[in-house]
C-alpha atoms as a PDB file:
ATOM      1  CA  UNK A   1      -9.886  -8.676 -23.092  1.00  0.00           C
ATOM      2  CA  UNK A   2     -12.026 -11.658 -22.068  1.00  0.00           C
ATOM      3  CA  UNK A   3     -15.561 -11.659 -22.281  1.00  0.00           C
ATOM      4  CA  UNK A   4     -18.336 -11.178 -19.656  1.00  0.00           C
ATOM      5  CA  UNK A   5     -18.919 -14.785 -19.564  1.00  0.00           C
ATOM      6  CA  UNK A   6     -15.174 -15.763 -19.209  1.00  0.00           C
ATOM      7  CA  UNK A   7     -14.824 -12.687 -16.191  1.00  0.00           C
ATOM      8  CA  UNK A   8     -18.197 -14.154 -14.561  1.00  0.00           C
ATOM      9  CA  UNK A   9     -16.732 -17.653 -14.696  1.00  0.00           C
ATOM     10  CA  UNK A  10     -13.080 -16.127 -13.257  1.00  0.00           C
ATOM     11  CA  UNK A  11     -15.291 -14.607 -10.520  1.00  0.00           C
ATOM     12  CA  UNK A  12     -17.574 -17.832  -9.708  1.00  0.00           C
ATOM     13  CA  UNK A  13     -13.819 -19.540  -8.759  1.00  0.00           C
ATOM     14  CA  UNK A  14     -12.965 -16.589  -7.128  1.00  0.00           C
ATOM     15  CA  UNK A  15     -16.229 -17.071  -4.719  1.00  0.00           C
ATOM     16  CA  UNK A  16     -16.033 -20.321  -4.498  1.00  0.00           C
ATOM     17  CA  UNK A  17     -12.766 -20.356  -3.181  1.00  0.00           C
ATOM     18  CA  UNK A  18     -13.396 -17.708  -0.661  1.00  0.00           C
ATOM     19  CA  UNK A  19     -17.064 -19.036   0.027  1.00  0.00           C
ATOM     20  CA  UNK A  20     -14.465 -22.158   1.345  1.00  0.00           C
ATOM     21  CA  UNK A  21     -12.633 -20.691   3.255  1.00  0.00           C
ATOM     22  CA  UNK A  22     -15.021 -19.016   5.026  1.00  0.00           C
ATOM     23  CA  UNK A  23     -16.807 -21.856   5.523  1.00  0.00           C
ATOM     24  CA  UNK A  24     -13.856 -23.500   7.359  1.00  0.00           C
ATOM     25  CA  UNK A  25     -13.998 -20.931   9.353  1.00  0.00           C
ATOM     26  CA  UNK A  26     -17.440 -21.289  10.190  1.00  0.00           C
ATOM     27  CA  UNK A  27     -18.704 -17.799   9.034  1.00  0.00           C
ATOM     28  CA  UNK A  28     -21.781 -18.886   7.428  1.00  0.00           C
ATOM     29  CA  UNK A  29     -23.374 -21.602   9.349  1.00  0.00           C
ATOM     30  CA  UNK A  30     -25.472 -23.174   5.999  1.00  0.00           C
ATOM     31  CA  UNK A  31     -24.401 -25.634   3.724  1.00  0.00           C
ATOM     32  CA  UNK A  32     -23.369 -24.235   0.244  1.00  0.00           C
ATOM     33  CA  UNK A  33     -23.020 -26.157  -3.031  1.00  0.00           C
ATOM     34  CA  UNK A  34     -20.386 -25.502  -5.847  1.00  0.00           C
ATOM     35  CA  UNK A  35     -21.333 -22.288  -7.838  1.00  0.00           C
ATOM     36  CA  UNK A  36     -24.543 -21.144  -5.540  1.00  0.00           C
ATOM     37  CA  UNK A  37     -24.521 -17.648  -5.423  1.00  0.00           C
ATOM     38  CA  UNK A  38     -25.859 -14.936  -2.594  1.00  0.00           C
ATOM     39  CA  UNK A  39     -25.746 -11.774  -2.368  1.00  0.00           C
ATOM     40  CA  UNK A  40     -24.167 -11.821   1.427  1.00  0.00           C
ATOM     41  CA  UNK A  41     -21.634 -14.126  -0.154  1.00  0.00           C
ATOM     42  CA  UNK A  42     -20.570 -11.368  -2.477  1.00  0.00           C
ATOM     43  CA  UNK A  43     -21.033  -8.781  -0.267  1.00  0.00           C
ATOM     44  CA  UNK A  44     -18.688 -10.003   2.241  1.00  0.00           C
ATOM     45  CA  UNK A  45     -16.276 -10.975  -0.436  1.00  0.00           C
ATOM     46  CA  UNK A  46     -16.145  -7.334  -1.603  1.00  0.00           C
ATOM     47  CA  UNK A  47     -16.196  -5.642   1.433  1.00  0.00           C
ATOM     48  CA  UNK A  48     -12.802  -8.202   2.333  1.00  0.00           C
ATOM     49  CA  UNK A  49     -11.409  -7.139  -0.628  1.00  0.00           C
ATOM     50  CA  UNK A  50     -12.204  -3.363   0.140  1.00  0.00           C
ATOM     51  CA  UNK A  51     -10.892  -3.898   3.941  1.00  0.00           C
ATOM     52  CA  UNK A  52      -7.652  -5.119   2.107  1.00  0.00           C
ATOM     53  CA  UNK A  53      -7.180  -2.025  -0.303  1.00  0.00           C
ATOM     54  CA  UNK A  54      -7.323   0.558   2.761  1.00  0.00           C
ATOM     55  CA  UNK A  55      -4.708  -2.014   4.656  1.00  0.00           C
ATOM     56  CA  UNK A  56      -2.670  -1.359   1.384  1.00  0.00           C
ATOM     57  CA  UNK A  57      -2.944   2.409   1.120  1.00  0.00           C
ATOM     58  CA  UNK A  58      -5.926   2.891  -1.324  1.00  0.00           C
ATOM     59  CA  UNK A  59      -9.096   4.234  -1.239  1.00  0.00           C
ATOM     60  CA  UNK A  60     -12.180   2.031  -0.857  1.00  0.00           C
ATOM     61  CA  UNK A  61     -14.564   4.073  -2.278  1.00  0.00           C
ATOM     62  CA  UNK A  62     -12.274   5.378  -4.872  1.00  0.00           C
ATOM     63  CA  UNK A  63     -12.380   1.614  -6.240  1.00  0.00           C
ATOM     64  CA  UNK A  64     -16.056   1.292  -5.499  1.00  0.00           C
ATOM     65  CA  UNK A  65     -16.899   3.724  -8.359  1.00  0.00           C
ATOM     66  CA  UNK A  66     -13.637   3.217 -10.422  1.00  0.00           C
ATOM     67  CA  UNK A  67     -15.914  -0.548 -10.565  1.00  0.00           C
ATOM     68  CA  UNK A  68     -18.881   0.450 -10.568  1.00  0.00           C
ATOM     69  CA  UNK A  69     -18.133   2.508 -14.102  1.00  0.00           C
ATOM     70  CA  UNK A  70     -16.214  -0.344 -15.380  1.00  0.00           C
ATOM     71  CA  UNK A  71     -19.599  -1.685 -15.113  1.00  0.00           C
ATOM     72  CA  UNK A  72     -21.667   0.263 -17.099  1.00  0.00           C
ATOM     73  CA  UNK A  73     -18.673   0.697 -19.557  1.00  0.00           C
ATOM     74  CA  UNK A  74     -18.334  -3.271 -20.285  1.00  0.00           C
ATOM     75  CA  UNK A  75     -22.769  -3.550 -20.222  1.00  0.00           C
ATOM     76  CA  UNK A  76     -23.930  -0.433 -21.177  1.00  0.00           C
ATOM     77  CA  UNK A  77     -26.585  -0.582 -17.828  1.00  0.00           C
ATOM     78  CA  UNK A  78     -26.377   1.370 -15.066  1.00  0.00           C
ATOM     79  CA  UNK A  79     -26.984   0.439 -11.858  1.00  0.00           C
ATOM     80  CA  UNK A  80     -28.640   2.136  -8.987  1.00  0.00           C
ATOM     81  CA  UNK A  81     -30.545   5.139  -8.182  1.00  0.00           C
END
């Protein structure tokens, strides 16, 4: 299994990727340099990827908390209230 740092690095390319394509599509209207990181950004990279689950039959919410224990599993923290 790879580590946290490799899986963080596997999803920086993953944003960046999407961050340019959304770009070209003009959906944020800032400029963005190579591995700057919001929180919209992964927000709206999520909630794509969650729109695309339901389109293929699965359960967004399902995933949100099959995720969110993978989580606390791999760090030992949990998040939220």
């Amino acid at each position: 299994m790879p580590t946290e740092d490799r899986r963080a690095e596997l999803a920086q390319k993953a944003l960046d990727t999407y961050a340019r394509q959304a770009a070209s599509e003009h959906r944020w209207r800032t400029v963005r340099r190579l591995h700057d990181v919001s929180e919209c950004e992964i927000v709206d990279l999520i909630t794509d990827l969650l729109l695309l689950a339901r389109l293929r039959g699965h359960d967004p919410a399902t995933i949100v908390g099959k995720a969110e224990r993978h989580v606390y599993a791999e760090t030992g923290h949990q998040y939220g209230p």
